[in-house]
Protein backbone atom coordinates (compact mmCIF):
# COMPACT_ATOMS: atom_id res chain seq x y z
CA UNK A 1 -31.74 16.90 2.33
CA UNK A 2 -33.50 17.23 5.99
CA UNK A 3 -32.19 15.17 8.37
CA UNK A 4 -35.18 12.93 8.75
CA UNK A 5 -34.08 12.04 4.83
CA UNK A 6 -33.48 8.77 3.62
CA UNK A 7 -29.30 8.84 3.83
CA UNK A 8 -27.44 8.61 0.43
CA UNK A 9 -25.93 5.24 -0.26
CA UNK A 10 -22.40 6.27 -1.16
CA UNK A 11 -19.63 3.87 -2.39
CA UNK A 12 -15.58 4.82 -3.16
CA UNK A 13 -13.65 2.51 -5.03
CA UNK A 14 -9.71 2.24 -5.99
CA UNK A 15 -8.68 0.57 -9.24
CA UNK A 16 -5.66 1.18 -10.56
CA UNK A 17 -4.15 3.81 -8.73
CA UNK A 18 -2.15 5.35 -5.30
CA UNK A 19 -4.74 5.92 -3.17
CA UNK A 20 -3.64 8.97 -2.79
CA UNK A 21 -7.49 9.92 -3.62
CA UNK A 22 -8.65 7.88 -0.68
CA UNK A 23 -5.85 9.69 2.00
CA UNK A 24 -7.37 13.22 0.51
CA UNK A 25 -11.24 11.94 1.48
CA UNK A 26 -10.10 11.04 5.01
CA UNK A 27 -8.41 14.53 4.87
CA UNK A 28 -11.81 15.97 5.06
CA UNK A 29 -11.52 16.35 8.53
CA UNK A 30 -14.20 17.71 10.50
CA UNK A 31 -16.46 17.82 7.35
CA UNK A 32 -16.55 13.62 7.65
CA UNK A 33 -18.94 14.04 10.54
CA UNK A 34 -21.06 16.11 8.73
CA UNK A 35 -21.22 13.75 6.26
CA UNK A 36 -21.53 10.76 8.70
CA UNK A 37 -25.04 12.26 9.21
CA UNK A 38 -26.11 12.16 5.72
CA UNK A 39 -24.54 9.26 3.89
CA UNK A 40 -24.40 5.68 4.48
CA UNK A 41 -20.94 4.17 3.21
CA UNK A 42 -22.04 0.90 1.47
CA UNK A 43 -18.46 0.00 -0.47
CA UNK A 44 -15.16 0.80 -0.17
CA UNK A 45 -11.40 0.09 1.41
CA UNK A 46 -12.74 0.86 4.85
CA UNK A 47 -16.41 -1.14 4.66
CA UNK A 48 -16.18 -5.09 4.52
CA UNK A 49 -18.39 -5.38 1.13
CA UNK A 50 -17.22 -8.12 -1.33
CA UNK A 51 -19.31 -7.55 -3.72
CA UNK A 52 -20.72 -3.88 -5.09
CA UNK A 53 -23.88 -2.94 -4.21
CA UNK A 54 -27.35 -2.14 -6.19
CA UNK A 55 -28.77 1.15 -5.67
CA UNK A 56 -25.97 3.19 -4.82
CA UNK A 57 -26.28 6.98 -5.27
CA UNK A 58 -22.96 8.33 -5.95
CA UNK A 59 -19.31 6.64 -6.42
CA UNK A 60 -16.03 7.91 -6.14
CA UNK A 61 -13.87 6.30 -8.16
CA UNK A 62 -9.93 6.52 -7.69
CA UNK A 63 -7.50 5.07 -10.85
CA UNK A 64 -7.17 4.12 -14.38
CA UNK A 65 -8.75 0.88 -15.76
CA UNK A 66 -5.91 -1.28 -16.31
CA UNK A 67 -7.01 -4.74 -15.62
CA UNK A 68 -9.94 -6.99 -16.70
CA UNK A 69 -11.14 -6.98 -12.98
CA UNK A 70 -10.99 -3.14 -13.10
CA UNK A 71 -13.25 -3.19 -16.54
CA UNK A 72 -15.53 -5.84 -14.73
CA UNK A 73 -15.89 -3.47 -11.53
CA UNK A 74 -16.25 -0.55 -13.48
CA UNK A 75 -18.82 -1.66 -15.74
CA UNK A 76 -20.84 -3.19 -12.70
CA UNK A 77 -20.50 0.30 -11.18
CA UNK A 78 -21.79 2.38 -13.64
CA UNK A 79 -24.87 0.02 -14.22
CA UNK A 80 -25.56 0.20 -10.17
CA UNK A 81 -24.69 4.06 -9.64
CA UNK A 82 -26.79 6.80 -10.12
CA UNK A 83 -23.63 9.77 -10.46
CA UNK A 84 -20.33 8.09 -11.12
CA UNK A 85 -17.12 10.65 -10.53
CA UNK A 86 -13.53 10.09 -11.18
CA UNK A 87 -11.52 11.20 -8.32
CA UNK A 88 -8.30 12.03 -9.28
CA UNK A 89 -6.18 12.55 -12.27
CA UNK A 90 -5.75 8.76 -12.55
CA UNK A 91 -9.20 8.47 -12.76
CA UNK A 92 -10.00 11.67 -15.34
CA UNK A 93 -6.99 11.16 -17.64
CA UNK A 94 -5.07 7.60 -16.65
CA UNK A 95 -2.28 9.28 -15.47
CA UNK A 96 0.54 7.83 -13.68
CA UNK A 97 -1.11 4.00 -14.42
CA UNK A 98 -0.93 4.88 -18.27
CA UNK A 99 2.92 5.25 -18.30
CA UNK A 100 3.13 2.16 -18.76
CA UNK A 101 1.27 2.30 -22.31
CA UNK A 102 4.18 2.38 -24.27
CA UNK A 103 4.85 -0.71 -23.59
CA UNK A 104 3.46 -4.27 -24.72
CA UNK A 105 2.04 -5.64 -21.48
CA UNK A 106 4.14 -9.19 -21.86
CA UNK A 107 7.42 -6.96 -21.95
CA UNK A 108 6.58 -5.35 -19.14
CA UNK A 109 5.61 -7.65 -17.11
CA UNK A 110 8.81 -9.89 -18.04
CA UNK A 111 11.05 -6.78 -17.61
CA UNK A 112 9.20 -6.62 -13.90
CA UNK A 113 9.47 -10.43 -12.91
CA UNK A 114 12.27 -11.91 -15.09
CA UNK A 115 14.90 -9.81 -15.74
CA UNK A 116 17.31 -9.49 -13.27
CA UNK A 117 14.88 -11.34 -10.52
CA UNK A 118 17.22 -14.04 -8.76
CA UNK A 119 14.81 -15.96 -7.01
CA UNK A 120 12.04 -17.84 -8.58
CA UNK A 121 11.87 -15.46 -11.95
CA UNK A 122 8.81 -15.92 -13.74
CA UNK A 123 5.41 -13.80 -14.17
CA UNK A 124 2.43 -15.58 -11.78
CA UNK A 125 0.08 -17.15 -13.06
CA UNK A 126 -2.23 -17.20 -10.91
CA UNK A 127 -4.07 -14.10 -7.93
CA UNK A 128 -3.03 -11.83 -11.11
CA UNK A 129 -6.20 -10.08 -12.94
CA UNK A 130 -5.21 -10.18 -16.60
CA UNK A 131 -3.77 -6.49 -17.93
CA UNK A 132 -5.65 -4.49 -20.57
CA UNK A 133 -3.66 -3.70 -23.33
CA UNK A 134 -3.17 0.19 -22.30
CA UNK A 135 -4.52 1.73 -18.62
CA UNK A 136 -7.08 4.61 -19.45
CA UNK A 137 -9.16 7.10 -17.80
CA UNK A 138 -12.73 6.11 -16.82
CA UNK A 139 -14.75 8.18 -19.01
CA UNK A 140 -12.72 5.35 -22.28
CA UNK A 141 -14.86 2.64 -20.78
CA UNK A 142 -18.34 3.98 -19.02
CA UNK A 143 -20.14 7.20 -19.11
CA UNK A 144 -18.83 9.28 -16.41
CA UNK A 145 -20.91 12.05 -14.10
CA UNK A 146 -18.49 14.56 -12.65
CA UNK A 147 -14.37 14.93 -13.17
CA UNK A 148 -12.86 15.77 -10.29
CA UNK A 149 -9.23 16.21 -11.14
CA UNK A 150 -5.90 16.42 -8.91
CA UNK A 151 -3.45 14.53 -7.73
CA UNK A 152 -4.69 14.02 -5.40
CA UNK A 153 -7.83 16.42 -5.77
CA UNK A 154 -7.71 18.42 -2.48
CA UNK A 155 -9.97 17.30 0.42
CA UNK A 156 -11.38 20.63 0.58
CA UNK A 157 -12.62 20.31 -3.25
CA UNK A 158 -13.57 16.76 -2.35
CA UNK A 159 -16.22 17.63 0.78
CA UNK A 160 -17.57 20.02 -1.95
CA UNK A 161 -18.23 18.03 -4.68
CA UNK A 162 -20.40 15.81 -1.74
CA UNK A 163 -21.97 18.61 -0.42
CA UNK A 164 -23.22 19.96 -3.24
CA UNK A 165 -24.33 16.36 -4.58
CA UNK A 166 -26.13 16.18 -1.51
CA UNK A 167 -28.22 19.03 -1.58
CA UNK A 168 -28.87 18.09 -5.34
CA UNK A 169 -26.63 20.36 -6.96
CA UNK A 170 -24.50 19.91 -9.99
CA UNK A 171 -20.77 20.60 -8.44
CA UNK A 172 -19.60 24.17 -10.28
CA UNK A 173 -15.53 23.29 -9.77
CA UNK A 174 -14.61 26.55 -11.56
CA UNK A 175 -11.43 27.25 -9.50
CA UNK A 176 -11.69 24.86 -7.20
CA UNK A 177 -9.65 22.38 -8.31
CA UNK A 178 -6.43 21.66 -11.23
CA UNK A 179 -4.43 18.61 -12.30
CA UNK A 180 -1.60 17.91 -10.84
């Protein structure tokens, strides 16, 4: 891509997650100028976007898909994305988020705010997005582009996937990165 080029519209996204993923991006260092010159960031924690855009080129996306607002996003993601990754073992596998799938979500939740809560037990209502039965990986709900495992992936493995996406490569992440 020549720097006269058109800059790639790239969006990140956190569902259900740490965002540890997001702390490994920033971790990129030096490399985020680079990248500064040949991306424009159009969604994410850091850009003031309510609603996802159309168009975007690639997405890096950190969690599982644990709630109906994460199924919504996801969904609206993959239909507005051109390559769609999963960041992070949360993302590739569901991970730490899918613990809880042993579990039948009203248990768990009354385990969490009822028992043994002293003031004002109860599970809310209301600013809650409704739980999915189980948390999953991605790849359970929308066809996925690239896995880009770790916990979180390293930010070295991270500036490579982009770089290579940018200069219109298929990422080769044969020792690059692991789970974990």
């Amino acid at each position: 891509m020549s720097a006269a080029a058109v800059k790639a519209r790239v969006a990140t996204v956190w569902l259900d997650g740490c965002s540890g993923c997001h702390m490994s991006l920033l971790d990129i260092d030096e490399a985020l100028a680079v990248l500064a010159g040949r991306i424009r960031l159009v969604f994410g924690p850091l850009v003031d976007a309510q609603e996802f855009p159309e168009e975007v080129d690639v997405t890096l996306v950190e969690g599982a898909v644990s709630s109906q607002d994460d199924l919504r996003l996801l969904q609206a993601i993959r239909q507005r994305t051109k390559l769609l990754i999963a960041l992070g073992d949360c993302a590739v596998t569901g991970n730490v988020p899918s613990m809880r799938n042993g579990l039948p979500v009203k248990k768990m939740l009354e385990s969490i705010y009822i028992q043994g809560v002293t003031t004002a037990p109860g599970v809310p209502k209301t600013g809650v997005p409704s739980l999915l039965k189980h948390a999953s990986p991605l790849h359970e709900s929308v066809r996925v582009d690239l896995h880009v495992p770790g916990c979180p992936p390293k930010p070295e493995a991270i500036a490579f996937v982009l770089k290579e996406l940018l200069d219109g490569r298929k990422p080769d992440l044969t020792g690059q990165v692991k789970f974990g």
